[in-house]
N, C-alpha and C. Protein backbone atom coordinates (compact mmCIF):
# COMPACT_ATOMS: atom_id res chain seq x y z
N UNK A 1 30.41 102.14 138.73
CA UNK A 1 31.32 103.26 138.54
C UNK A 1 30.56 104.57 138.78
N UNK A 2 31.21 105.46 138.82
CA UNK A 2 30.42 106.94 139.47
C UNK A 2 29.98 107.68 137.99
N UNK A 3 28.98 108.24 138.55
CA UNK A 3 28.48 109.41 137.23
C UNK A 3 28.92 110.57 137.24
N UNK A 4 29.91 110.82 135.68
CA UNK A 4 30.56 111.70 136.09
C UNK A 4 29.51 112.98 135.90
N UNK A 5 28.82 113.16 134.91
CA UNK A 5 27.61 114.26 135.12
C UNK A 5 27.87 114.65 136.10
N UNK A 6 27.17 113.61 137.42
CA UNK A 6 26.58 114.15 138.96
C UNK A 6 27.89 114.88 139.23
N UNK A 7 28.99 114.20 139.20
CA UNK A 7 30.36 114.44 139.61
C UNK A 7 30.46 116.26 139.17
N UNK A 8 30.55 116.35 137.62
CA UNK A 8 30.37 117.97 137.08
C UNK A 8 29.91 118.64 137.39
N UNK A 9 28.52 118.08 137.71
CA UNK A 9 27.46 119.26 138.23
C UNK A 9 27.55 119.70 139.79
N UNK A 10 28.09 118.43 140.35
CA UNK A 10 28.81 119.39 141.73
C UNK A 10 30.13 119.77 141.96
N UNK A 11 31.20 119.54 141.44
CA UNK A 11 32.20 120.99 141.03
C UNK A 11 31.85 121.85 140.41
N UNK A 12 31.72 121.90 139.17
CA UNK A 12 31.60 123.06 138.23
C UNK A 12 31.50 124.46 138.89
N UNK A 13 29.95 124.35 140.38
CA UNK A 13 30.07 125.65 140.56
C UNK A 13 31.00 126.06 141.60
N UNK A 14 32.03 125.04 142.23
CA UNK A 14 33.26 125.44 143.29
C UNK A 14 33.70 125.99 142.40
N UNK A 15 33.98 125.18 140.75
CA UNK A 15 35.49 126.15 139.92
C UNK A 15 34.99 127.27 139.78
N UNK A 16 33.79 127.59 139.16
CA UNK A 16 33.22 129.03 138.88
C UNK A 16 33.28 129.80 139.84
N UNK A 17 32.98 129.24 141.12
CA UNK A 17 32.56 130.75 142.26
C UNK A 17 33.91 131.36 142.73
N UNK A 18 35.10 130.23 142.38
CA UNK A 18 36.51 131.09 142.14
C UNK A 18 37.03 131.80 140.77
N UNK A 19 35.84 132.06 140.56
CA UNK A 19 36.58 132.57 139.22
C UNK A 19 37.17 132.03 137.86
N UNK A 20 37.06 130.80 137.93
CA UNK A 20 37.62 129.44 137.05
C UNK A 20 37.23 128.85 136.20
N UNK A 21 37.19 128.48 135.24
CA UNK A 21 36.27 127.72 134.08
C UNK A 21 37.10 126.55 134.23
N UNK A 22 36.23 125.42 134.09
CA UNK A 22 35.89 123.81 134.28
C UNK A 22 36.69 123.68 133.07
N UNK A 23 37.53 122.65 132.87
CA UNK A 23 38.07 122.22 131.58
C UNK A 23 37.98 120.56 131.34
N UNK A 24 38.02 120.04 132.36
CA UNK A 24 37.62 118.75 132.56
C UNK A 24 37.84 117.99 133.50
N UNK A 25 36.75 117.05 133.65
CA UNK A 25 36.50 116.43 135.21
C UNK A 25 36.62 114.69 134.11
N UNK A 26 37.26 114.36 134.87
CA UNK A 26 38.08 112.81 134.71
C UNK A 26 38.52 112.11 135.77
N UNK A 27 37.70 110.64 135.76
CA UNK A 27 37.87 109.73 137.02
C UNK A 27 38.90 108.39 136.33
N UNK A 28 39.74 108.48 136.94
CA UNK A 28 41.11 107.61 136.22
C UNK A 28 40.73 106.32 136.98
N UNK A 29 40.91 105.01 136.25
CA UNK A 29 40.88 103.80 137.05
C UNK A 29 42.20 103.55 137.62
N UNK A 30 42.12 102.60 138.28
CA UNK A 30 43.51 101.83 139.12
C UNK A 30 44.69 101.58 138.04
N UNK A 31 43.91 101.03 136.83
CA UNK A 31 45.03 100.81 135.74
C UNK A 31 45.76 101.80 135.24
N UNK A 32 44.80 103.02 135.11
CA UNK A 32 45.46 104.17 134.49
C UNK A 32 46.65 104.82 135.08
N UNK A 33 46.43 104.67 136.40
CA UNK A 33 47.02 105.11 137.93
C UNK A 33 48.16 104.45 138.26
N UNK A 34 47.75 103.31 138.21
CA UNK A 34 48.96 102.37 138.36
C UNK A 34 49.08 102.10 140.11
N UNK A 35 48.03 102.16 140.79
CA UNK A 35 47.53 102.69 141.96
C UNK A 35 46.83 101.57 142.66
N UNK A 36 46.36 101.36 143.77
CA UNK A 36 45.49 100.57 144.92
C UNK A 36 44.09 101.95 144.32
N UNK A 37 43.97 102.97 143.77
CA UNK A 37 42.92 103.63 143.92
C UNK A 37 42.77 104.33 142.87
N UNK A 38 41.26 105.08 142.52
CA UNK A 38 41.37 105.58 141.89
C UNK A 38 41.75 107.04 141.88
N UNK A 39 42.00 107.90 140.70
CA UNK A 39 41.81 109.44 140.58
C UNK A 39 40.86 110.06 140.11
N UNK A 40 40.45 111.13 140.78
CA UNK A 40 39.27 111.75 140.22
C UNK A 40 40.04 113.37 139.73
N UNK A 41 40.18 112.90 138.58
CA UNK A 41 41.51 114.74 137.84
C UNK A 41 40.49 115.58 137.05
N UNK A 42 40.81 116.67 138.19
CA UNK A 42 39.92 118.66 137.76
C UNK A 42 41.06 118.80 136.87
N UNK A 43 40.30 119.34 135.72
CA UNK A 43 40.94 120.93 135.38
C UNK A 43 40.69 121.85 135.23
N UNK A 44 41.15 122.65 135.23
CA UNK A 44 40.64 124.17 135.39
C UNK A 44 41.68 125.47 134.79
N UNK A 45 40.72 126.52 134.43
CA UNK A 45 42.06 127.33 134.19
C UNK A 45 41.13 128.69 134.99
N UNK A 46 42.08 129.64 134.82
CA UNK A 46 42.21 131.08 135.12
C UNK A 46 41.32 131.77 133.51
N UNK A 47 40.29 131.94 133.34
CA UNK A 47 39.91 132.76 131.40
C UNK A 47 40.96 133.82 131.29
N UNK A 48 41.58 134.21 132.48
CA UNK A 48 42.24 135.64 131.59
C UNK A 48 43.66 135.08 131.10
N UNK A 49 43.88 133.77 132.12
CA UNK A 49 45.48 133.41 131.50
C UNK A 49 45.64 131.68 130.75
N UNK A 50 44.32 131.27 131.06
CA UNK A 50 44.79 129.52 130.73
C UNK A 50 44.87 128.74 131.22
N UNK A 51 45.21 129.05 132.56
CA UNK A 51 46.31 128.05 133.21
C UNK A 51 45.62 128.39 134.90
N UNK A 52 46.29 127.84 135.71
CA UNK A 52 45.96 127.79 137.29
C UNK A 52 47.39 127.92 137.83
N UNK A 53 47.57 128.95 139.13
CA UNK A 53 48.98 128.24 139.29
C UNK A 53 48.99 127.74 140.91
N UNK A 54 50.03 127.39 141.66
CA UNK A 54 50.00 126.17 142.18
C UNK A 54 48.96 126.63 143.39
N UNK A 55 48.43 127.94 143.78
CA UNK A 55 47.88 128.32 145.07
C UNK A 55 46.60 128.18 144.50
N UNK A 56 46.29 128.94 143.28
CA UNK A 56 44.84 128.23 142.66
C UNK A 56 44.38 126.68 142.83
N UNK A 57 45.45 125.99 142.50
CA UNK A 57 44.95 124.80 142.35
C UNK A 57 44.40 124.06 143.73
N UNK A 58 45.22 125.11 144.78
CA UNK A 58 45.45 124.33 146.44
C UNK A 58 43.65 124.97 146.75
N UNK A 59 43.32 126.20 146.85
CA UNK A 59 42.58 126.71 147.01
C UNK A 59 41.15 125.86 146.36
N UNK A 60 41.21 125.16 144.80
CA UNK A 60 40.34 124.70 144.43
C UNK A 60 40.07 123.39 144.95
N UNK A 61 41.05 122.74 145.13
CA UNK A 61 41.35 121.18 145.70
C UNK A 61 40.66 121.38 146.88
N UNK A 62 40.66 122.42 148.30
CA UNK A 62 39.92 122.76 149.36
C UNK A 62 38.41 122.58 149.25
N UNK A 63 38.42 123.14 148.27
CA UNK A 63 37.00 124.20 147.87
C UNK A 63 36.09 123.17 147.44
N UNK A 64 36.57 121.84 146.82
CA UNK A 64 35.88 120.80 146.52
C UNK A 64 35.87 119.78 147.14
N UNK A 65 37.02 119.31 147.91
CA UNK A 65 36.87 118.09 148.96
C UNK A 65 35.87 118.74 150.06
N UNK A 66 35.68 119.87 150.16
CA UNK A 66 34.57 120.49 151.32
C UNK A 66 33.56 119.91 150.89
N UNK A 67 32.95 120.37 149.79
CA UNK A 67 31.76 120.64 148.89
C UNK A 67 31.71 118.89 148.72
N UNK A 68 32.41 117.79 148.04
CA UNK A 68 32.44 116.21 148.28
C UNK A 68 31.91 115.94 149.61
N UNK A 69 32.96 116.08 150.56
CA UNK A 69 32.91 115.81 152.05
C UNK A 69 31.42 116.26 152.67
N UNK A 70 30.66 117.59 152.58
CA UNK A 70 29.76 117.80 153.00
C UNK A 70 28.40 116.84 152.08
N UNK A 71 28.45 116.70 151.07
CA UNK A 71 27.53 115.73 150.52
C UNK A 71 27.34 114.26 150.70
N UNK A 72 28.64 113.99 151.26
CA UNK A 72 29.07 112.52 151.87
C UNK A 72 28.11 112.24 153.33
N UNK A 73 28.73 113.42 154.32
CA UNK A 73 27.64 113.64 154.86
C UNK A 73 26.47 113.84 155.36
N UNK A 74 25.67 114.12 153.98
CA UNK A 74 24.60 114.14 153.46
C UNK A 74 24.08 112.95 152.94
N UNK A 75 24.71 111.90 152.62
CA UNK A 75 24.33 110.63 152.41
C UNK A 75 24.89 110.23 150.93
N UNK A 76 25.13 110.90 150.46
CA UNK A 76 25.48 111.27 148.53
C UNK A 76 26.92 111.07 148.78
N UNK A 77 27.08 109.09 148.16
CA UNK A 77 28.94 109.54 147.77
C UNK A 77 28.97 108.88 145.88
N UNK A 78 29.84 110.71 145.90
CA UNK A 78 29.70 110.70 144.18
C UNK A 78 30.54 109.41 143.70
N UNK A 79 31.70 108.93 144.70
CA UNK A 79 32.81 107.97 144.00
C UNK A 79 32.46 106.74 145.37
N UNK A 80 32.21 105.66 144.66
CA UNK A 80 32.10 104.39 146.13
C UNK A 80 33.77 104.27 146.22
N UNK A 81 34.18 103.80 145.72
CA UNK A 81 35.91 103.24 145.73
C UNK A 81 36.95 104.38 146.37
N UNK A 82 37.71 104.33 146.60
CA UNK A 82 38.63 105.10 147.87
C UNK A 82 39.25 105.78 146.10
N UNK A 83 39.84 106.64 146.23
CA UNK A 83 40.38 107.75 145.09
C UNK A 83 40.85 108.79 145.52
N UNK A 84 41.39 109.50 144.80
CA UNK A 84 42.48 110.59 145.36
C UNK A 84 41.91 111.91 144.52
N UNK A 85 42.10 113.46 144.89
CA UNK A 85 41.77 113.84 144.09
C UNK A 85 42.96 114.94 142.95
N UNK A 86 42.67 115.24 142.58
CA UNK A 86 44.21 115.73 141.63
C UNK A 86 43.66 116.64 140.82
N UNK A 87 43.73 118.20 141.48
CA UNK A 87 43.33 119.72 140.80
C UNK A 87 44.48 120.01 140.10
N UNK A 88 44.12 120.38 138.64
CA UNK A 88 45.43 120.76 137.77
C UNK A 88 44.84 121.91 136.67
N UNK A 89 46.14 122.49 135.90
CA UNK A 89 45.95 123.45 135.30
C UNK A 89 46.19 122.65 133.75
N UNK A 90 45.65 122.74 132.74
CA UNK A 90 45.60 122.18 131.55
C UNK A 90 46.73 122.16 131.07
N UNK A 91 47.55 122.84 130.98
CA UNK A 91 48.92 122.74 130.67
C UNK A 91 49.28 123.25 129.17
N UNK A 92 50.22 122.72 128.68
CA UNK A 92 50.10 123.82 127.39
C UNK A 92 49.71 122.97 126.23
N UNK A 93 50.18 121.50 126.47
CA UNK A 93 49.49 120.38 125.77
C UNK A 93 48.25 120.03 125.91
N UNK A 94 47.30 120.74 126.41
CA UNK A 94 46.05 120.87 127.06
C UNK A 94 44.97 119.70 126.07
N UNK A 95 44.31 119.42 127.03
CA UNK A 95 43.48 118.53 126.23
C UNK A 95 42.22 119.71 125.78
N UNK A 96 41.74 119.09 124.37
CA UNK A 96 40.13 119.87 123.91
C UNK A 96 39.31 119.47 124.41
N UNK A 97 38.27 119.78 125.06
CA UNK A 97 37.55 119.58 125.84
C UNK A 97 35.77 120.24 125.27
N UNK A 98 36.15 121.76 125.26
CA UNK A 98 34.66 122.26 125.13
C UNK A 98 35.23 122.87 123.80
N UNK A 99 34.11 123.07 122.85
CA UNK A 99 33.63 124.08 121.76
C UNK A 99 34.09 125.25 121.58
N UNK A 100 34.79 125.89 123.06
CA UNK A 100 35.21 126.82 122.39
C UNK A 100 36.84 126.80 122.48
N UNK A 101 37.54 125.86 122.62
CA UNK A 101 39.01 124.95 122.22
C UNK A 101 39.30 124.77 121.38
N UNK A 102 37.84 124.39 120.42
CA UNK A 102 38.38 124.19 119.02
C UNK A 102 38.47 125.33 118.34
N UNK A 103 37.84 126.78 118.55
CA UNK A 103 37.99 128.09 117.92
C UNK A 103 39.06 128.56 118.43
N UNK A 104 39.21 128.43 120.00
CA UNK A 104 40.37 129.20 120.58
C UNK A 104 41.99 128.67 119.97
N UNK A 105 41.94 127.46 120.05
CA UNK A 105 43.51 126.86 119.82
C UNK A 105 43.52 126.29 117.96
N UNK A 106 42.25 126.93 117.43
CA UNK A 106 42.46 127.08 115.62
C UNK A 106 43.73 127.30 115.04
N UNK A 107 44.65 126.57 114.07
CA UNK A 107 45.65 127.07 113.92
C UNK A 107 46.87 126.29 114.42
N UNK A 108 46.62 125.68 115.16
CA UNK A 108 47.72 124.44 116.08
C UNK A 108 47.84 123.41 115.70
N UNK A 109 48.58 122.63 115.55
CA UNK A 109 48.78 121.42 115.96
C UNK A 109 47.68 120.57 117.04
N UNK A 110 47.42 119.22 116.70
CA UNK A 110 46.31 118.50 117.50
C UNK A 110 46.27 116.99 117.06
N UNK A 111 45.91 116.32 118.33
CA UNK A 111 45.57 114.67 117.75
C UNK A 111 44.38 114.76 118.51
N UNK A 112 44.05 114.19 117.29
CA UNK A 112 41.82 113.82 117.97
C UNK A 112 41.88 112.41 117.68
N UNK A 113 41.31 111.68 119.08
CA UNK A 113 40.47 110.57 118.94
C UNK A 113 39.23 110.44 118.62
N UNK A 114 38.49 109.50 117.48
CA UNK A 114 37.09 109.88 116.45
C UNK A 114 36.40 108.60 117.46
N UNK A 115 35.19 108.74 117.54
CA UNK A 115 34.11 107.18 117.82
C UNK A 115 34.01 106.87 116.88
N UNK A 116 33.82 107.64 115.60
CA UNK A 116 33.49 106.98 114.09
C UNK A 116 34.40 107.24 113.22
N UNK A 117 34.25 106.59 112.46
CA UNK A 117 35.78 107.03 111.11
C UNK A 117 35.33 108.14 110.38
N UNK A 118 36.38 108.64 109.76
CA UNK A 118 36.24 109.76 108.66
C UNK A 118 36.72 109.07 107.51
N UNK A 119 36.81 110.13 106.58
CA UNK A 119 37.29 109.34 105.26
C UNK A 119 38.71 108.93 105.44
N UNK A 120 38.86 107.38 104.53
CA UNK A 120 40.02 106.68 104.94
C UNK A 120 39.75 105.83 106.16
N UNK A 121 38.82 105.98 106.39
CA UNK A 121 38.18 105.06 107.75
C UNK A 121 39.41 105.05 108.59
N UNK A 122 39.75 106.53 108.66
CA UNK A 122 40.54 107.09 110.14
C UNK A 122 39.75 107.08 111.10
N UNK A 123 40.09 106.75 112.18
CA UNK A 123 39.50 107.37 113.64
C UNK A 123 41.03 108.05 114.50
N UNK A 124 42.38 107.92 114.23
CA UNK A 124 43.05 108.76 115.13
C UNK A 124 43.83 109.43 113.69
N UNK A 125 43.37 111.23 114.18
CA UNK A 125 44.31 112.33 113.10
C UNK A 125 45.05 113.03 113.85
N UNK A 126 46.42 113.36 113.13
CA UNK A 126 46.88 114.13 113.55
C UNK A 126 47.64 114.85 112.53
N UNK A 127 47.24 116.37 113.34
CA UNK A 127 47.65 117.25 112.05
C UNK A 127 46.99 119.15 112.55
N UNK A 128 46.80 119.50 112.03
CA UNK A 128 46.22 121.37 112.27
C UNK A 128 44.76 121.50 112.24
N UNK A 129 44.32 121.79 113.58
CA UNK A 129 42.75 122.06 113.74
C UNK A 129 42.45 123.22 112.65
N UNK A 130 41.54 123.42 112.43
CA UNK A 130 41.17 124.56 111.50
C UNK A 130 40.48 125.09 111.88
N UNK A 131 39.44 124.68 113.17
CA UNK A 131 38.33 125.48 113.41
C UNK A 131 36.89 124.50 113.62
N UNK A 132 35.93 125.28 114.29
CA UNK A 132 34.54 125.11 114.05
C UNK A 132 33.63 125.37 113.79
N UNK A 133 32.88 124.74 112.83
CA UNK A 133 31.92 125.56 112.18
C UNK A 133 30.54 124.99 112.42
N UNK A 134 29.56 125.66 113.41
CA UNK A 134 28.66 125.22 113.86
C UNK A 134 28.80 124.28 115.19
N UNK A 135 28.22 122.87 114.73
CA UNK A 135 28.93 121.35 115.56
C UNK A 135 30.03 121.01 114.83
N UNK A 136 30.35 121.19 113.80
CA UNK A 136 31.55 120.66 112.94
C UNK A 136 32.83 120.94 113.16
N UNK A 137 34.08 120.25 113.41
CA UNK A 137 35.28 119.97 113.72
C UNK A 137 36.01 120.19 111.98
N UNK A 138 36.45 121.17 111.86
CA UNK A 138 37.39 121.33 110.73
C UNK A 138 38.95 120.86 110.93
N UNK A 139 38.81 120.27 110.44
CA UNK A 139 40.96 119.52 110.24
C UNK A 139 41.77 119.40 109.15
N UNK A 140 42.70 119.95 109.13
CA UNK A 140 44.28 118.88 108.30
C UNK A 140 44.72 118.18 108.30
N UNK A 141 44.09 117.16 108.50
CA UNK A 141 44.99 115.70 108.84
C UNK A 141 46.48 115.50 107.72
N UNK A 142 47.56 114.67 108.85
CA UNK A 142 48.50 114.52 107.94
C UNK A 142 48.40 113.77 106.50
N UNK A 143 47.84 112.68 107.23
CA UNK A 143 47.48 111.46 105.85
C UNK A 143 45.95 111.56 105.58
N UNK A 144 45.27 112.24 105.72
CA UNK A 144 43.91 112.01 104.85
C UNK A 144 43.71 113.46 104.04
N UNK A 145 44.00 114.58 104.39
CA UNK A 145 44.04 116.04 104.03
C UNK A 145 42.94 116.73 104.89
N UNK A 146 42.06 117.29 104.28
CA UNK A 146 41.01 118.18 104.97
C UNK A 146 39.75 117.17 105.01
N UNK A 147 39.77 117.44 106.51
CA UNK A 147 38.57 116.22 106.85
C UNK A 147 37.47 117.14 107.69
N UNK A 148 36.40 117.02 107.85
CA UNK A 148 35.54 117.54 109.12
C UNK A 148 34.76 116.62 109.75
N UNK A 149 34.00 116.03 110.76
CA UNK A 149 33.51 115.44 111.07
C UNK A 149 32.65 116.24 112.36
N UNK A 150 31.49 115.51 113.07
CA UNK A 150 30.91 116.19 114.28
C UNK A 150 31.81 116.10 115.52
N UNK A 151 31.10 117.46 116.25
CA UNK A 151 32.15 117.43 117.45
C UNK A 151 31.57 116.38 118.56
N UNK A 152 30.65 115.99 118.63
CA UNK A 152 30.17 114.75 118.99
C UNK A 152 30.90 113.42 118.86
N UNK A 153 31.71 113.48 117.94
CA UNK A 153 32.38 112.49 117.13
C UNK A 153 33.89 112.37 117.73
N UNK A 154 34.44 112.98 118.71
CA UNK A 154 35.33 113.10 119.52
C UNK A 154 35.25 112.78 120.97
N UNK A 155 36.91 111.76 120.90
CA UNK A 155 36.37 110.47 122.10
C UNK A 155 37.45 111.66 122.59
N UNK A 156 38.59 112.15 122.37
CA UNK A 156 39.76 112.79 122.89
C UNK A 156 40.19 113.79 122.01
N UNK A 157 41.04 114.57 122.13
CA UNK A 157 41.66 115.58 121.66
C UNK A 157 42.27 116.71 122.37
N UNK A 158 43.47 116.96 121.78
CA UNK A 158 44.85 117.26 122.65
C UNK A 158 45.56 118.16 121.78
N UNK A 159 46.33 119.31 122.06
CA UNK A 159 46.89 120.15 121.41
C UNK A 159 48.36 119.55 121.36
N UNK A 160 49.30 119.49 120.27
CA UNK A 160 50.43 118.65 120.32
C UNK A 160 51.74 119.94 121.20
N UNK A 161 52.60 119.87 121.42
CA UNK A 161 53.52 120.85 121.92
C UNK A 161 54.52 121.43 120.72
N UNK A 162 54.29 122.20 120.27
CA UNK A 162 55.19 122.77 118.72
C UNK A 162 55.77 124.30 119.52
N UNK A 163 56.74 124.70 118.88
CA UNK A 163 56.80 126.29 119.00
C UNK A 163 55.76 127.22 118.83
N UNK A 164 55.16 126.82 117.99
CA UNK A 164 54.03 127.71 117.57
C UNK A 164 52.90 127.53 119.09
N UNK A 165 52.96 126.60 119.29
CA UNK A 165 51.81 126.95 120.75
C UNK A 165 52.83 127.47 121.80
N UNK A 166 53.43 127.20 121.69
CA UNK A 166 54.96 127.92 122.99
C UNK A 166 54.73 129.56 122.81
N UNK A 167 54.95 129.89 121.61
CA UNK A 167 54.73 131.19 121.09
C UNK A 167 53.41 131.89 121.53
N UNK A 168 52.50 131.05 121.21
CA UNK A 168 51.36 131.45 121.22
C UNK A 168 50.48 131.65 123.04
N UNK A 169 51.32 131.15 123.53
CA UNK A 169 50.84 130.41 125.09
C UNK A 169 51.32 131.69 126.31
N UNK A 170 50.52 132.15 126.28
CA UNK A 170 50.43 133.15 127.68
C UNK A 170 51.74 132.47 128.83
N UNK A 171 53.00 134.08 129.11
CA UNK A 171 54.06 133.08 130.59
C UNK A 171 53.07 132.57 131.47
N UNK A 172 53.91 131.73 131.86
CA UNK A 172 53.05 131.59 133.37
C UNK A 172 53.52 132.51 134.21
N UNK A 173 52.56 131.95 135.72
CA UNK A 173 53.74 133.32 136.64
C UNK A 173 54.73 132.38 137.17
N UNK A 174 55.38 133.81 137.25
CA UNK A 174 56.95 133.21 137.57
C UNK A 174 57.25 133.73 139.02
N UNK A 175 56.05 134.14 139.94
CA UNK A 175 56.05 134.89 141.28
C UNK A 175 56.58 133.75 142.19
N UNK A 176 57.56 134.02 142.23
CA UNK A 176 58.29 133.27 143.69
C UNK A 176 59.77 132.65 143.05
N UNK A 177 59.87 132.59 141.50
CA UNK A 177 60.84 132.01 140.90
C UNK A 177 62.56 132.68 141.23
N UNK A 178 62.54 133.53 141.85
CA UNK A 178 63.45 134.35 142.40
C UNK A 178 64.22 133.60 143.57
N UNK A 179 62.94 133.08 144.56
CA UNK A 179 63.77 132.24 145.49
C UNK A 179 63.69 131.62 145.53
N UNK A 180 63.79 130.34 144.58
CA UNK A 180 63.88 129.66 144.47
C UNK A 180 65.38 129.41 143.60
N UNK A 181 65.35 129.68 142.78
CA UNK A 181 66.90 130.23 142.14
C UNK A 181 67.90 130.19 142.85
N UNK A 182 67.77 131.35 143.82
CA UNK A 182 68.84 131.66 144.73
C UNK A 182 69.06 130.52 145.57
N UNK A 183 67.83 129.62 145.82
CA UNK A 183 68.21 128.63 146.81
C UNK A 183 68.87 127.52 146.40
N UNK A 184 68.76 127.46 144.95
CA UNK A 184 69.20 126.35 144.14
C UNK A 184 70.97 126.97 144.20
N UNK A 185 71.00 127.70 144.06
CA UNK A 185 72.51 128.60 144.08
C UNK A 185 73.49 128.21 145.13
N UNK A 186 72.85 128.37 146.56
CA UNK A 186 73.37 128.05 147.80
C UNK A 186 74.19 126.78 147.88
């Protein structure tokens, strides 16, 4: 199977040199896919808004099958198995990813997958992040109450979709939503 490290360390600086912060690089198997192949799924956002929208994403998808393709060339293939690649914007259900997810989206709704149990020998909570303190993952879990554990200690974690993140969640753009409307009208 491919290393995704190597994999990170050669996107990361396509997303950055557009302006973009890395949110997560994920190689999906055939099963996940439901596919003859695998996926190799970017995310990425925009820091000033969150999100990517659909010309970002086209632009980044370019910007990295180059940057793949020329290393292939080079003798270096990051994925042996045929795969597709799939640039996306985190969305509003966004998965947690880096350290500063858990400060930024404090206050929300969230389900974390644990490698190790917490008290109650939970490993899946769901309930209101609280924050981080240090390496430490502060939570509300529904059924255990206030739990913390290391952020190390997180296989997954995902912001749930409530009003309160709707509220809280930067529009997207809506540039072009005009004609599209009208065409739906016709």
């Amino acid at each position: 199977m491919a290393d995704i490290a190597r994999i990170t360390e050669v996107i990361e600086p396509e997303v950055t040199a557009l302006g973009f912060d890395l949110v997560r690089v994920k190689l999906l198997g055939r099963s996940e896919v439901g596919d003859d192949e695998h996926a190799l799924q970017i995310m990425a956002e925009n820091p000033k808004t969150g999100q990517l929208v659909l010309d970002d994403c086209v632009k980044l998808s370019h910007r990295i099958s180059d940057r793949i393709d020329a290393l292939e060339e080079a003798g270096e293939a990051l994925i042996d198995e045929a795969y597709r690649l799939e640039v996306s914007s985190p969305g509003i259900d966004r998965p947690l990813t880096r350290p500063k997810d858990f400060v930024n989206w404090a206050g929300h709704e969230a389900k974390i997958g644990l490698t190790a149990p917490v008290e109650g020998n939970r490993k899946t909570l769901h309930g209101e992040l609280l924050g981080l303190d240090g390496e430490t993952v502060q939570f509300e879990d529904r059924k255990s109450g206030r739990v913390s554990f290391a952020l190390a200690d997180v296989h997954s974690a995902r912001l749930v979709l409530t009003d309160k993140l709707i509220a809280a969640t930067r529009p997207l753009d809506t540039s072009g939503a005009d004609e599209i409307l009208e065409e739906q009208e016709d």
